[in-house]
PDB file of N, CA and C in Angstrom:
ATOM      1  N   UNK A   1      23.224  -2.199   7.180  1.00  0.00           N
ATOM      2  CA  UNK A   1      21.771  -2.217   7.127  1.00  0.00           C
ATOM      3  C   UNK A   1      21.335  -2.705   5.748  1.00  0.00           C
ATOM      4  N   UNK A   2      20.177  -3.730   5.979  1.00  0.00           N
ATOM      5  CA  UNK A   2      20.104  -3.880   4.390  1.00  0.00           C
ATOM      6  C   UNK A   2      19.015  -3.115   3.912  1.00  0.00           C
ATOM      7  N   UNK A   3      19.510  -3.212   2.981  1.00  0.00           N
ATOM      8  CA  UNK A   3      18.125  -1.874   1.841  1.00  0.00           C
ATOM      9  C   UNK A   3      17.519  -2.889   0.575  1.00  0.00           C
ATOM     10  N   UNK A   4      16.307  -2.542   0.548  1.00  0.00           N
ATOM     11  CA  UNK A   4      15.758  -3.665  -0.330  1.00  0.00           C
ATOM     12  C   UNK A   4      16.270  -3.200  -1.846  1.00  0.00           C
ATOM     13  N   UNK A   5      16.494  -1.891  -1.903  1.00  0.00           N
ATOM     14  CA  UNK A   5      17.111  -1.678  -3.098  1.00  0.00           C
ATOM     15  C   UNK A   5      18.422  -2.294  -3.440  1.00  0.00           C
ATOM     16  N   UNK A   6      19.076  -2.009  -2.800  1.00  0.00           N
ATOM     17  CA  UNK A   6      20.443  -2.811  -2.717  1.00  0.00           C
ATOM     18  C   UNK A   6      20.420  -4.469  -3.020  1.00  0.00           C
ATOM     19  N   UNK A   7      19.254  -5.009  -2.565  1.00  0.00           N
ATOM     20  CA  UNK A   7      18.976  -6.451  -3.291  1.00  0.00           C
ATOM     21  C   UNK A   7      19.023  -6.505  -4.255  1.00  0.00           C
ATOM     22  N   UNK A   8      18.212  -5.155  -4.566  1.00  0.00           N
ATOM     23  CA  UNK A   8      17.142  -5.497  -6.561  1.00  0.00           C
ATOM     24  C   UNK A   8      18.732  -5.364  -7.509  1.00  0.00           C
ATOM     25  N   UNK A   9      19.166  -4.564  -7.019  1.00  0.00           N
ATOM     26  CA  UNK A   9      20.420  -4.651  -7.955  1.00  0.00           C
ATOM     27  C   UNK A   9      21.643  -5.253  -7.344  1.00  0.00           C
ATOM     28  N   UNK A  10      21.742  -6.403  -6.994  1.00  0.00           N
ATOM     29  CA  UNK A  10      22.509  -7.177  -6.240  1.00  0.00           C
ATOM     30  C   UNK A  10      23.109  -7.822  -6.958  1.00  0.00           C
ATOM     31  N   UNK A  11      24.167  -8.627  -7.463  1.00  0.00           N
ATOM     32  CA  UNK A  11      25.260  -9.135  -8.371  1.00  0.00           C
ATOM     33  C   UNK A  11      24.605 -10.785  -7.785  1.00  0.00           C
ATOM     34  N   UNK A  12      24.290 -11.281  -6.661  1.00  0.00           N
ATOM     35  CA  UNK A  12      23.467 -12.192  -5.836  1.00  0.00           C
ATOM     36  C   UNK A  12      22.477 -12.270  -6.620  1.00  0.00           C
ATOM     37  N   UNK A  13      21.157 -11.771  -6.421  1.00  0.00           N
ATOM     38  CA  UNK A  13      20.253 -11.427  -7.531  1.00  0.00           C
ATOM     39  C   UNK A  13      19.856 -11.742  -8.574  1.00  0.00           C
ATOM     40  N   UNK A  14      21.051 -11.253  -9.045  1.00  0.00           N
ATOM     41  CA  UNK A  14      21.312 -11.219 -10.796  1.00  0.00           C
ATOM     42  C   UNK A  14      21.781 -12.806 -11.029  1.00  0.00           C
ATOM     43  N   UNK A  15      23.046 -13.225 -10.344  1.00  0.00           N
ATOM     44  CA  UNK A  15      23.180 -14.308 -10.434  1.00  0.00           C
ATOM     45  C   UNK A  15      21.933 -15.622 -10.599  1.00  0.00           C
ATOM     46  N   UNK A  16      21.424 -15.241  -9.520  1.00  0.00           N
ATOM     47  CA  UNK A  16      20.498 -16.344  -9.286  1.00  0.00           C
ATOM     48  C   UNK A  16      19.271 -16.397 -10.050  1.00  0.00           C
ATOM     49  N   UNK A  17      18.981 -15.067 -10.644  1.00  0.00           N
ATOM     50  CA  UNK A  17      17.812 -14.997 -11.712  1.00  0.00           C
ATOM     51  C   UNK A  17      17.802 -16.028 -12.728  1.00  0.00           C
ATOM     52  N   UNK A  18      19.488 -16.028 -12.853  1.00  0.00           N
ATOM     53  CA  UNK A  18      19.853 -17.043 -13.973  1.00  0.00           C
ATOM     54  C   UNK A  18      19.745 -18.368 -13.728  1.00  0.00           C
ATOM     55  N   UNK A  19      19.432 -18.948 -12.401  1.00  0.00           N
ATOM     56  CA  UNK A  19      19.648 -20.330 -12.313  1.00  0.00           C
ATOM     57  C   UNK A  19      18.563 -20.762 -11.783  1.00  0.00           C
ATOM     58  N   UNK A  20      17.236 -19.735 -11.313  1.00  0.00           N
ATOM     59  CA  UNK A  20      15.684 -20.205 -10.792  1.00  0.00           C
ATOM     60  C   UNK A  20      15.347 -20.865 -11.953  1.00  0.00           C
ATOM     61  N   UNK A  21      14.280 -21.897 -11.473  1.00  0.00           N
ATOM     62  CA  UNK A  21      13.412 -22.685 -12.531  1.00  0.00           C
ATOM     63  C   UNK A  21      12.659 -21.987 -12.810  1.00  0.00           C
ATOM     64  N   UNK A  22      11.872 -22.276 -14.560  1.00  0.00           N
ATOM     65  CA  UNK A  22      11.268 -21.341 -15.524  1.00  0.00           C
ATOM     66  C   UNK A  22       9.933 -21.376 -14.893  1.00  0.00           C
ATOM     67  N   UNK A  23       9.400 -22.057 -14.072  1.00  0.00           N
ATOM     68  CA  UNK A  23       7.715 -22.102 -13.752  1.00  0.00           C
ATOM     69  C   UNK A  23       8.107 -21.122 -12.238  1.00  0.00           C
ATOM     70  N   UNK A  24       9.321 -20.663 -12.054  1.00  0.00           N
ATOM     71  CA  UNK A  24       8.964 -19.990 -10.589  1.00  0.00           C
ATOM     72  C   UNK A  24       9.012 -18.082 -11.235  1.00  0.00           C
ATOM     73  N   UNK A  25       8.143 -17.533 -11.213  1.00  0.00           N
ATOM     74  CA  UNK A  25       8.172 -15.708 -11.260  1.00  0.00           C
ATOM     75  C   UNK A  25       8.770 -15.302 -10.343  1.00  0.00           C
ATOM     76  N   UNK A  26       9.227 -14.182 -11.191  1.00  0.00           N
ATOM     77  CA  UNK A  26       9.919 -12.747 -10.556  1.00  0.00           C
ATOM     78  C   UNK A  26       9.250 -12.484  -9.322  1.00  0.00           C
ATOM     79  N   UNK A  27       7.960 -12.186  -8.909  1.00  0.00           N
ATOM     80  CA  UNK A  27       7.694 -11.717  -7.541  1.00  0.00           C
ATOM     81  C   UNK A  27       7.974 -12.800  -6.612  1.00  0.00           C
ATOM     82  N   UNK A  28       7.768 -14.264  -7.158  1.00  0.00           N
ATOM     83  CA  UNK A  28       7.642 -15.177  -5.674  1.00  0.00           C
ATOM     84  C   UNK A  28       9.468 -15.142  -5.995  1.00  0.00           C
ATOM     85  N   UNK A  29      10.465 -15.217  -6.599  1.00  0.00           N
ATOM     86  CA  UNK A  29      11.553 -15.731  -6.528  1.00  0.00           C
ATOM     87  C   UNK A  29      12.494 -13.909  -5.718  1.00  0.00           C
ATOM     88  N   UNK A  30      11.636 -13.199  -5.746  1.00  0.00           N
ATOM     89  CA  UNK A  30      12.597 -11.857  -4.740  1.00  0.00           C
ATOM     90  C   UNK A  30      11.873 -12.268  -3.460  1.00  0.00           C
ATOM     91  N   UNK A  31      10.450 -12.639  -3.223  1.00  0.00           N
ATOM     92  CA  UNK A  31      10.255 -12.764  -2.316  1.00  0.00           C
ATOM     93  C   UNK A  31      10.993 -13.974  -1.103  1.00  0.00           C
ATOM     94  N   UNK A  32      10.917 -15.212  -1.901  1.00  0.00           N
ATOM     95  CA  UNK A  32      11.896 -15.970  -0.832  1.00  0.00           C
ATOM     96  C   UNK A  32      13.232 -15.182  -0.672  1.00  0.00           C
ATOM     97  N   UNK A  33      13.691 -14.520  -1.595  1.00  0.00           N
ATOM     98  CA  UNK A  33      15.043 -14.324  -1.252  1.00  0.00           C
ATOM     99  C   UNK A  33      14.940 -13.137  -0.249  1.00  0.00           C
ATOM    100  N   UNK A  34      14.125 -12.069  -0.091  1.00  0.00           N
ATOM    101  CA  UNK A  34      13.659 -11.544   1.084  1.00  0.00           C
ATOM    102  C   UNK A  34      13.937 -12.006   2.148  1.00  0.00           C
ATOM    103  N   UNK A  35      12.586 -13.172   2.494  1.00  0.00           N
ATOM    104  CA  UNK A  35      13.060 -14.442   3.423  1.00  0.00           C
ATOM    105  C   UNK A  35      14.370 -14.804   3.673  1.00  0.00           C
ATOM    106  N   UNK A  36      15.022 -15.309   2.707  1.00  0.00           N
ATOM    107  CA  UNK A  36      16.337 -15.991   3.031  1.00  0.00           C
ATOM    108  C   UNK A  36      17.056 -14.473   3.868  1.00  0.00           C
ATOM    109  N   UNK A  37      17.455 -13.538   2.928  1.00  0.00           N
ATOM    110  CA  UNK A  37      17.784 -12.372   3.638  1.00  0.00           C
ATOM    111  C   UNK A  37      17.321 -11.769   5.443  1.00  0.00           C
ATOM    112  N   UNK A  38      16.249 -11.720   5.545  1.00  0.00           N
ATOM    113  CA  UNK A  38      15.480 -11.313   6.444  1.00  0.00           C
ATOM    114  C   UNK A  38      16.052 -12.836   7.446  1.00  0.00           C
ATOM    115  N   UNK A  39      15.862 -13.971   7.529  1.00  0.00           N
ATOM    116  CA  UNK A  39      16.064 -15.019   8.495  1.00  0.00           C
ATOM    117  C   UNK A  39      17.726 -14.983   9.186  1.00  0.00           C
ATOM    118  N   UNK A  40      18.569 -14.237   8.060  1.00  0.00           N
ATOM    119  CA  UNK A  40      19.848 -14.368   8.523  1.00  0.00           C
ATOM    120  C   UNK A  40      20.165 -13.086   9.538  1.00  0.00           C
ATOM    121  N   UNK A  41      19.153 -12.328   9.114  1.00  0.00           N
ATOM    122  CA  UNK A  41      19.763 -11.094  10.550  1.00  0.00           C
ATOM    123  C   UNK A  41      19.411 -11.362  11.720  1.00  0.00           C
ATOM    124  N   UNK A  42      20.086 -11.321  12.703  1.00  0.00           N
ATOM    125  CA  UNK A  42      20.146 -11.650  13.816  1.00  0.00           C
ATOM    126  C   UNK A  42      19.090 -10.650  14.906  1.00  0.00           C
ATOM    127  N   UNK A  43      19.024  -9.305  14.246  1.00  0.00           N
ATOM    128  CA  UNK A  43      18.256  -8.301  15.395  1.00  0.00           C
ATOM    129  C   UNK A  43      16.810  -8.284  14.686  1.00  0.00           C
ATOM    130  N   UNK A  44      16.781  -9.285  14.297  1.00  0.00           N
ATOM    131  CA  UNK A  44      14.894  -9.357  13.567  1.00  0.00           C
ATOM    132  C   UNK A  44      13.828  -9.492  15.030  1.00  0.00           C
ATOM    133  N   UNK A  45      14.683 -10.609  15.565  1.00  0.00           N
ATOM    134  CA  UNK A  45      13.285 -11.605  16.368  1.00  0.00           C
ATOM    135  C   UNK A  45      13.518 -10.892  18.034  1.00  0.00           C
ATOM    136  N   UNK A  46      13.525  -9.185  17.877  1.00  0.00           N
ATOM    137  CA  UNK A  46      14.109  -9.035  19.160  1.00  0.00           C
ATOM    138  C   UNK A  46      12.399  -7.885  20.108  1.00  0.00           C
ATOM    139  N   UNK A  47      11.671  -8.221  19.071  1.00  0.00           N
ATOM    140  CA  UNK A  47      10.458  -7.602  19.713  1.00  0.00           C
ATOM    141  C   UNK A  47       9.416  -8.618  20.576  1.00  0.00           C
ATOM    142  N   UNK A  48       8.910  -8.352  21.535  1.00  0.00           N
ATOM    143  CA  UNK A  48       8.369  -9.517  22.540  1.00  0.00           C
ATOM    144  C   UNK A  48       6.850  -9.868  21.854  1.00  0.00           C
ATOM    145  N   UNK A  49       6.478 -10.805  22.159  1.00  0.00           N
ATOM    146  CA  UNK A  49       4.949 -10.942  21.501  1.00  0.00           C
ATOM    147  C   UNK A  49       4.298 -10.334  22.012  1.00  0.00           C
ATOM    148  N   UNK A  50       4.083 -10.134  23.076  1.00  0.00           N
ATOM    149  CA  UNK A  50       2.876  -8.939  23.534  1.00  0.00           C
ATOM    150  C   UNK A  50       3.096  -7.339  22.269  1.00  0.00           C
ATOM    151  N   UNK A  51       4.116  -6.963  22.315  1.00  0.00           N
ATOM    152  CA  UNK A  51       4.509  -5.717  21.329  1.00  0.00           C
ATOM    153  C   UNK A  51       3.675  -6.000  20.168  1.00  0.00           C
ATOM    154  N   UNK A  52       3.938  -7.511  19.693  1.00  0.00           N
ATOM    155  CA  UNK A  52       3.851  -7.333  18.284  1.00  0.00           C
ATOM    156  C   UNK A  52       2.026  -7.366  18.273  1.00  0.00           C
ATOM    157  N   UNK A  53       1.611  -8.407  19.238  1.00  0.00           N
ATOM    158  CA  UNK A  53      -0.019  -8.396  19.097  1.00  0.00           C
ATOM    159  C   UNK A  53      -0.259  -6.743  19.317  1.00  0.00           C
ATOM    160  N   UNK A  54       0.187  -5.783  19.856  1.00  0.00           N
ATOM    161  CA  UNK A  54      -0.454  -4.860  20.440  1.00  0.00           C
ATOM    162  C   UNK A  54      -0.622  -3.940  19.107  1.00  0.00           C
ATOM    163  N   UNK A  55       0.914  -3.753  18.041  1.00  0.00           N
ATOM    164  CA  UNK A  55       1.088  -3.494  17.213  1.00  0.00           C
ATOM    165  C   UNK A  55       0.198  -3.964  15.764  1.00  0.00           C
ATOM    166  N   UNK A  56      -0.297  -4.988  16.179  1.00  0.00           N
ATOM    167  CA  UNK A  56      -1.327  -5.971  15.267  1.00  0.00           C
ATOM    168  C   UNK A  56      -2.294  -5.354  15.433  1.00  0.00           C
ATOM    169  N   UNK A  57      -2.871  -5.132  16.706  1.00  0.00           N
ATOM    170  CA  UNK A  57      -4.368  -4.208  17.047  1.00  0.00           C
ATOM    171  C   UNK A  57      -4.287  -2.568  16.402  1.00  0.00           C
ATOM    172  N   UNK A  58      -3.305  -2.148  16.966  1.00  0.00           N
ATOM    173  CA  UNK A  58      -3.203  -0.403  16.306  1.00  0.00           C
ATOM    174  C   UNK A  58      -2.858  -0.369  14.789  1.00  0.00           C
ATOM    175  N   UNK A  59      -2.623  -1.129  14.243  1.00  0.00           N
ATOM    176  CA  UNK A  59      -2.564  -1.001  12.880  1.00  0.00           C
ATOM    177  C   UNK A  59      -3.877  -1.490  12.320  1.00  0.00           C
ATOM    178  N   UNK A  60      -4.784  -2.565  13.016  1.00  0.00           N
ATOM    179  CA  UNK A  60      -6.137  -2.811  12.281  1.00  0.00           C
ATOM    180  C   UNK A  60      -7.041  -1.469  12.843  1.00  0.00           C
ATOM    181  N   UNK A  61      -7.192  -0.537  13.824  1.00  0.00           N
ATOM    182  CA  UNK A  61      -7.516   0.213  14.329  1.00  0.00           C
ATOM    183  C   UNK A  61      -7.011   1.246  13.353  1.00  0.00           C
ATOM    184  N   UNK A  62      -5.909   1.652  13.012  1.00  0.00           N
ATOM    185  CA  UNK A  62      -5.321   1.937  12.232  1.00  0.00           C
ATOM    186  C   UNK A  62      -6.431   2.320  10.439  1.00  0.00           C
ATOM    187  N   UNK A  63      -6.301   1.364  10.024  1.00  0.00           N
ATOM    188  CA  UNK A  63      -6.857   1.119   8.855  1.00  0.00           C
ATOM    189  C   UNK A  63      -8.170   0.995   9.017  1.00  0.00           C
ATOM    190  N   UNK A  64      -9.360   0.545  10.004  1.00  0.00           N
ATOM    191  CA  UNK A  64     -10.656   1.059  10.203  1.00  0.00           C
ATOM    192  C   UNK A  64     -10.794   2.195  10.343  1.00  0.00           C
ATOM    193  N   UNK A  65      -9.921   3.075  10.862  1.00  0.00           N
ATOM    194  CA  UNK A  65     -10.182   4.805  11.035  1.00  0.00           C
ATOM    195  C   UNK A  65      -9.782   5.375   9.462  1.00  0.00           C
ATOM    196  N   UNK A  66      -8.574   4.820   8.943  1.00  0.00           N
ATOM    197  CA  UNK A  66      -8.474   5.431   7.197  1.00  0.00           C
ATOM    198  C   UNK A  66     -10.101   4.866   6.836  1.00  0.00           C
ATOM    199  N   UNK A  67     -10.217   3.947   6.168  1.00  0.00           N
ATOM    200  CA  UNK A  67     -11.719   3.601   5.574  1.00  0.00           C
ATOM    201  C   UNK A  67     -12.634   4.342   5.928  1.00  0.00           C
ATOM    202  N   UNK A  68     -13.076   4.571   7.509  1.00  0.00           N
ATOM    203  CA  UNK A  68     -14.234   5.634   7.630  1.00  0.00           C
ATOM    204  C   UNK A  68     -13.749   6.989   7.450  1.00  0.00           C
ATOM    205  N   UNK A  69     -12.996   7.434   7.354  1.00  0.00           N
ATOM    206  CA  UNK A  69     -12.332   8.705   7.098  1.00  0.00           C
ATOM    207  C   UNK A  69     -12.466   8.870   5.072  1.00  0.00           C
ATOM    208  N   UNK A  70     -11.807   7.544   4.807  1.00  0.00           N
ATOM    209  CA  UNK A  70     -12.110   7.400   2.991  1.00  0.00           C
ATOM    210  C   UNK A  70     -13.519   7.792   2.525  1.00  0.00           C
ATOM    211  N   UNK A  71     -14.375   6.729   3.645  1.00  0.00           N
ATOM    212  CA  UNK A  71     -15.781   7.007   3.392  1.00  0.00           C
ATOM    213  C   UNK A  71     -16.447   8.420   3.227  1.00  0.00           C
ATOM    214  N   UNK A  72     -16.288   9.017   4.502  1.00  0.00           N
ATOM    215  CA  UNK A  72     -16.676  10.939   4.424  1.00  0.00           C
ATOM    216  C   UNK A  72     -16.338  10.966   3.464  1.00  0.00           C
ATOM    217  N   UNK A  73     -14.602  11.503   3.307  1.00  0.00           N
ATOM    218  CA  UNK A  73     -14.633  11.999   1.651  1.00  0.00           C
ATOM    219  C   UNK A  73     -15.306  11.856   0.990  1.00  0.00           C
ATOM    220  N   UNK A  74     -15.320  10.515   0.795  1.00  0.00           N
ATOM    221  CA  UNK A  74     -16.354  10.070  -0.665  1.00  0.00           C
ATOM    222  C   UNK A  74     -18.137  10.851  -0.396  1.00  0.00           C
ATOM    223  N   UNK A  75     -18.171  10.248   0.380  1.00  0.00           N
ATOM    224  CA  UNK A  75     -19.773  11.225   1.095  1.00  0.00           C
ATOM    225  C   UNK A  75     -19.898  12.796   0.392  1.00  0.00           C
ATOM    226  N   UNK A  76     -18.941  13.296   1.122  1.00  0.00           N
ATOM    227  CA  UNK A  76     -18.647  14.793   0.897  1.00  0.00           C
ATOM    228  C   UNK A  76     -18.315  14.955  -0.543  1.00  0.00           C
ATOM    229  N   UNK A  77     -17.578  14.321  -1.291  1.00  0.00           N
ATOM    230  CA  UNK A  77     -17.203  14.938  -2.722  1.00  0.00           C
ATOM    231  C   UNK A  77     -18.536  14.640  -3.399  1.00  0.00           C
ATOM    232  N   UNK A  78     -19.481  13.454  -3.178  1.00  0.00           N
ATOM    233  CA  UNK A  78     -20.269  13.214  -4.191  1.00  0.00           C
ATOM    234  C   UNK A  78     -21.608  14.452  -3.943  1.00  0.00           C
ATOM    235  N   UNK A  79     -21.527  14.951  -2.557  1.00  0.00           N
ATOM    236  CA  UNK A  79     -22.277  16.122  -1.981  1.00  0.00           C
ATOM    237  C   UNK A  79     -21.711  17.578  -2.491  1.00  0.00           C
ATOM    238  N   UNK A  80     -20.752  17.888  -3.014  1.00  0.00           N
ATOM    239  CA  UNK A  80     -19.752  19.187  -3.807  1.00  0.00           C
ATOM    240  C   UNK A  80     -20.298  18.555  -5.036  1.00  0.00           C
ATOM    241  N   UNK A  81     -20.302  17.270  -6.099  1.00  0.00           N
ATOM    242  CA  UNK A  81     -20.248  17.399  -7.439  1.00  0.00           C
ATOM    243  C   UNK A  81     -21.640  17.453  -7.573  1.00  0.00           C
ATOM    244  N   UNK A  82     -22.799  17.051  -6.306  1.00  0.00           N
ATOM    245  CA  UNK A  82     -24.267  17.050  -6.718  1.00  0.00           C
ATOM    246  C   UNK A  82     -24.796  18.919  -6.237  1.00  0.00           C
ATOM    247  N   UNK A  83     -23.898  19.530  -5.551  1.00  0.00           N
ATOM    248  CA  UNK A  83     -24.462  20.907  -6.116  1.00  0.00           C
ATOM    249  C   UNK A  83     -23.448  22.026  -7.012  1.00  0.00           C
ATOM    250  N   UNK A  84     -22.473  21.173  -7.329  1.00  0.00           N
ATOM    251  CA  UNK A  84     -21.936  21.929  -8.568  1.00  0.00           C
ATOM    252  C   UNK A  84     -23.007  21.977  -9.792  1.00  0.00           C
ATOM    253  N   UNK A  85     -22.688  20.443 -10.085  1.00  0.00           N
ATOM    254  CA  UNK A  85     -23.965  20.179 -11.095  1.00  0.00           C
ATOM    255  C   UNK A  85     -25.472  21.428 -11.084  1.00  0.00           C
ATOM    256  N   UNK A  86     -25.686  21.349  -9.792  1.00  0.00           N
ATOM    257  CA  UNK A  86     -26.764  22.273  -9.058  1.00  0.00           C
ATOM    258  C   UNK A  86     -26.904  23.754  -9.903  1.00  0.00           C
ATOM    259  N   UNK A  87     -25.698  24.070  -9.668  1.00  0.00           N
ATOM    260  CA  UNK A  87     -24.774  25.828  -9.731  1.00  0.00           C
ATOM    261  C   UNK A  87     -24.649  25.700 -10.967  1.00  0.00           C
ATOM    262  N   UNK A  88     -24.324  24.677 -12.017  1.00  0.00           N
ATOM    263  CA  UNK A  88     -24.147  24.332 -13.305  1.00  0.00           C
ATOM    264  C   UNK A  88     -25.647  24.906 -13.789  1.00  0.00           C
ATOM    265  N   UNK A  89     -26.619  24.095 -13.461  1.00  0.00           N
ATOM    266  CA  UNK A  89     -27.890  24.183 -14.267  1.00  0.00           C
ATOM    267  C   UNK A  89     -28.172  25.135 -14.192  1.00  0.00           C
ATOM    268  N   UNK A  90     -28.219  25.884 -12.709  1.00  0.00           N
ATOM    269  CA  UNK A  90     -28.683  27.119 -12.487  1.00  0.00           C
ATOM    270  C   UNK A  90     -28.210  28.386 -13.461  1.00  0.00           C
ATOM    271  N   UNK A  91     -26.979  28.185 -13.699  1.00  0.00           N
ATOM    272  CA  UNK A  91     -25.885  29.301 -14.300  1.00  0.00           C
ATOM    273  C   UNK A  91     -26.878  29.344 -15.818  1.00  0.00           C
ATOM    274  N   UNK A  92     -26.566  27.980 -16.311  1.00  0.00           N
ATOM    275  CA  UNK A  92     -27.200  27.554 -17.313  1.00  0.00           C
ATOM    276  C   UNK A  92     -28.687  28.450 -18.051  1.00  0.00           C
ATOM    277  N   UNK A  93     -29.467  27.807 -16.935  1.00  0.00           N
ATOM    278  CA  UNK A  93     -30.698  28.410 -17.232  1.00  0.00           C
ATOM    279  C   UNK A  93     -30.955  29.600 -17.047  1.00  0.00           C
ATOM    280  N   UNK A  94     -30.293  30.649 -16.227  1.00  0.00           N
ATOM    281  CA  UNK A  94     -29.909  32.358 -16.356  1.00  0.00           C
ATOM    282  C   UNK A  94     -29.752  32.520 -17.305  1.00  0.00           C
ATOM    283  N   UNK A  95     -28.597  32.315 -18.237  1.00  0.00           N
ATOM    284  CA  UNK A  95     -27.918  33.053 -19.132  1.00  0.00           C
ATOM    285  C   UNK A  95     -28.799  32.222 -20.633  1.00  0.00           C
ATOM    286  N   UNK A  96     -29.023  31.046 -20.758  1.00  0.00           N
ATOM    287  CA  UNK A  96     -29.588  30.700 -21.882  1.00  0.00           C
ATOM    288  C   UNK A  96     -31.206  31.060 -21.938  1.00  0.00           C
ATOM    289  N   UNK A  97     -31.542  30.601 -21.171  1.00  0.00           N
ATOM    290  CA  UNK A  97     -33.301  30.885 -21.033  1.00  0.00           C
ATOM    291  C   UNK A  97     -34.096  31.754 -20.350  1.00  0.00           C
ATOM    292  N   UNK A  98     -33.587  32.444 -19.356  1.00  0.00           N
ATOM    293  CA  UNK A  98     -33.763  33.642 -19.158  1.00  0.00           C
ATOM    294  C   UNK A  98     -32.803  34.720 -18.839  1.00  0.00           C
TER     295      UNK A  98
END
């Protein structure tokens, strides 16, 4: 099984760091080699296209339900720090001014 860790410290890797051209970076030069890696396994291309579109939909479905879910939070915390603040002044004005 390959492990992407097992790349990063790969003797392969290392080798080849040494012989990429100076205008190509570290992220795009692991990434083809990803590619190259990833094209040679044979049990990659074994999911049907219907799977993968369906899998395409529940993951954007997916990530519209995190965001409105992100959103509340955010709703809700800025609704806790606007009556802390609240409980703040109040405390405040007890003990200092009256």
């Amino acid at each position: 099984m390959f492990s992407f860790l097992d790349f990063l410290f790969s003797e392969e890797r290392t080798k080849n760091s040494l012989t990429r051209s100076l205008g190509q970076t570290e992220s795009s030069f692991v990434q083809g080699q990803v590619k190259d890696v990833e094209s040679d396994r044979r049990d990659i291309n074994f999911y049907e296209d219907d799977e993968v579109n369906t899998a395409i939909v529940h993951t954007r479905q997916d990530v519209v339900l995190l965001v409105v879910i992100m959103q509340r939070t955010n709703i809700l915390l800025r609704w806790i720090r606007f009556l802390l603040l609240c409980i703040l002044i109040l405390i405040c004005y007890k003990f200092f001014i009256g």
